[in-house]
Structures are given as C-alpha cells and as structure tokens.
C-alpha atoms as a PDB file:
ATOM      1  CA  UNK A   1     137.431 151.826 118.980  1.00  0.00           C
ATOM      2  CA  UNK A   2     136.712 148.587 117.710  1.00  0.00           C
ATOM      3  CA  UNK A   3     132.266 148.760 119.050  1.00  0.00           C
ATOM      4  CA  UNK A   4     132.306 151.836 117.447  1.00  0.00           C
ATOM      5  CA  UNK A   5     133.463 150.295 113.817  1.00  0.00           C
ATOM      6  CA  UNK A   6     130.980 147.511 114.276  1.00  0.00           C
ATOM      7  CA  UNK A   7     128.565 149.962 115.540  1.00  0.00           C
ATOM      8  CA  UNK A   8     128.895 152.322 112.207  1.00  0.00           C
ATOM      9  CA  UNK A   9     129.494 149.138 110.068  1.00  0.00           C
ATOM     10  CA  UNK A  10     125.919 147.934 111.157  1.00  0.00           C
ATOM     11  CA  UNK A  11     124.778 151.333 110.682  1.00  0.00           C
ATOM     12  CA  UNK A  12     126.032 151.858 107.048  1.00  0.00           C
ATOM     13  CA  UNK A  13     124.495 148.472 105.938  1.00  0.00           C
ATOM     14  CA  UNK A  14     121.179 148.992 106.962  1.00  0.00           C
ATOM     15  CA  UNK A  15     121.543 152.490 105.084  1.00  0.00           C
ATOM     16  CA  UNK A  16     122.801 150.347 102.057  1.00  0.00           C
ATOM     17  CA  UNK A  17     119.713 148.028 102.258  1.00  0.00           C
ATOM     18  CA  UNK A  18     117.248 150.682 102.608  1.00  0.00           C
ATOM     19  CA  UNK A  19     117.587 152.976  99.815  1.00  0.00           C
ATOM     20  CA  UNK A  20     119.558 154.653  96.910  1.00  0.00           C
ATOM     21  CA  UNK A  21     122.109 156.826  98.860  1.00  0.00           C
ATOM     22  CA  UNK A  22     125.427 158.068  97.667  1.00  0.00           C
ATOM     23  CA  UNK A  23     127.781 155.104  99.018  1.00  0.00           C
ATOM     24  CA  UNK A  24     130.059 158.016  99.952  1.00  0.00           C
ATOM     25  CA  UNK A  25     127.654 159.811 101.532  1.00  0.00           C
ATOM     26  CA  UNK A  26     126.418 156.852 103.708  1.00  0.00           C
ATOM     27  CA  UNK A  27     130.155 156.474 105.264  1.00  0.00           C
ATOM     28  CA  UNK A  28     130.412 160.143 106.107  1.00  0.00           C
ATOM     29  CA  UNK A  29     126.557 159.747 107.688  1.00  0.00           C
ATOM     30  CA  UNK A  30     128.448 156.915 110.144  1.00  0.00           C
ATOM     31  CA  UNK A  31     131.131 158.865 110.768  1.00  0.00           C
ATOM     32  CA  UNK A  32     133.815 158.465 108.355  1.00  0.00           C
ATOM     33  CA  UNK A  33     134.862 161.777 106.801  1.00  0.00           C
ATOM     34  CA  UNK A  34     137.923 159.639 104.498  1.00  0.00           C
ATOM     35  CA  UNK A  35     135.333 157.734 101.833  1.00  0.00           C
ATOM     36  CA  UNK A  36     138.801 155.159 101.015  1.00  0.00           C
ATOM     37  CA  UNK A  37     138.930 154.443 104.556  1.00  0.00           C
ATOM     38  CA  UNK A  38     135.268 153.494 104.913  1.00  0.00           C
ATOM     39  CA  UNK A  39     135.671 151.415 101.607  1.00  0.00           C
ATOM     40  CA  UNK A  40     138.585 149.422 103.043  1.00  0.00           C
ATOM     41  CA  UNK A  41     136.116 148.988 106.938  1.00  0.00           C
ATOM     42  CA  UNK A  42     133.554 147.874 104.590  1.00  0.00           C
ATOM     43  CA  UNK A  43     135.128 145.639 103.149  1.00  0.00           C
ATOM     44  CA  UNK A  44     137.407 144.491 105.443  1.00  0.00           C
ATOM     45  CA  UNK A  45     133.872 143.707 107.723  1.00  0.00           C
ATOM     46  CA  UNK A  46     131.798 142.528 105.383  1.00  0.00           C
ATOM     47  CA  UNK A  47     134.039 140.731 102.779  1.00  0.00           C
ATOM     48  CA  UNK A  48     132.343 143.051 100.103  1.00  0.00           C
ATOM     49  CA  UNK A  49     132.577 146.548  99.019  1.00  0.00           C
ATOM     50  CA  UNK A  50     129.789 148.866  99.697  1.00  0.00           C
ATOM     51  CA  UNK A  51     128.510 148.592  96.169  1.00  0.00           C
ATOM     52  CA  UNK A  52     128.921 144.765  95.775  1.00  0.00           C
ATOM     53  CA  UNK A  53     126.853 144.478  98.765  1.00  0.00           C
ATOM     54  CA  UNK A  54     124.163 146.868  97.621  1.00  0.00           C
ATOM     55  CA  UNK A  55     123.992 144.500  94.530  1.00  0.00           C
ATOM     56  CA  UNK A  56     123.469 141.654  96.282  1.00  0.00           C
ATOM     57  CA  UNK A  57     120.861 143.221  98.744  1.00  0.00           C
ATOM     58  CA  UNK A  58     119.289 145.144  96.359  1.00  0.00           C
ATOM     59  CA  UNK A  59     118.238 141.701  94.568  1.00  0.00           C
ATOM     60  CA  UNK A  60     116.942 140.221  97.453  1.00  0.00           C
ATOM     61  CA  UNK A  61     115.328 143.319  98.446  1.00  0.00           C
ATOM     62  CA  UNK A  62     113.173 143.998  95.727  1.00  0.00           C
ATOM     63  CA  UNK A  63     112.512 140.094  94.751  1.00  0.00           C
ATOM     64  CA  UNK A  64     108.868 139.391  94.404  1.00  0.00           C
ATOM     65  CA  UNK A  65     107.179 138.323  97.597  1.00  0.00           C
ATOM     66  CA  UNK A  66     106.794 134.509  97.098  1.00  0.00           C
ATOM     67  CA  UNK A  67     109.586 134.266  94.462  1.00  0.00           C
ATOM     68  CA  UNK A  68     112.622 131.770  95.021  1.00  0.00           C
ATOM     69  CA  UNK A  69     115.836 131.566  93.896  1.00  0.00           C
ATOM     70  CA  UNK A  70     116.427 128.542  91.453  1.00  0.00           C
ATOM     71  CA  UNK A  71     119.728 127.129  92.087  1.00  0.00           C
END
C-alpha cells in the first residue's frame, strides 16, 4: 500500500505544479475520495500542505526565465 501512496503522492504534486486545480479535487483525481486524509498524506510526505506547496511552486514556477533569487 505504501508504492501506491508514493505513487499518488508524486501524482498529486505534479498536478499541484501544473495548474490551478481545486486542491480537493486533485486528491480525489489520485485516488483519495476523504480530502482530510489526503491533506494529512500530503503533508505527512511532503512536510507541507497541498496549498503551502502550491505557494512555494507556484513562485518558482512562474519566476522570470533568467531571474534569481536574492538571498
């Protein structure tokens, strides 16, 4: 049971990086029918929720080509 979490896990965040989708709806499109459940894998796999991590991704995503992060 565990491949299949990692295999869903990967699944959901690539659908998180990609686009705008419903968080909720991207755990029921991996399987999970309980969106608390798929909150808690997230997570629990990640060390963010599924929003946190579209925040962070989303800002790398859509960075200008070229543009660098001043620390």
């Amino acid at each position: 049971m565990e491949y299949v979490h990692e295999i869903r896990m990967e699944a959901a965040r690539r659908r998180i990086e990609e686009g705008a989708a419903a968080l909720d709806d991207v755990g029921y499109d991996v399987g999970y029918e309980d969106p608390t459940f798929f909150r808690r894998l997230f997570k629990r796999t990640t060390g963010l929720t599924p929003a946190a991590y579209r925040r962070k991704y989303a800002s790398i995503l859509t960075a200008p080509v070229g543009a660098h992060a001043v620390a």
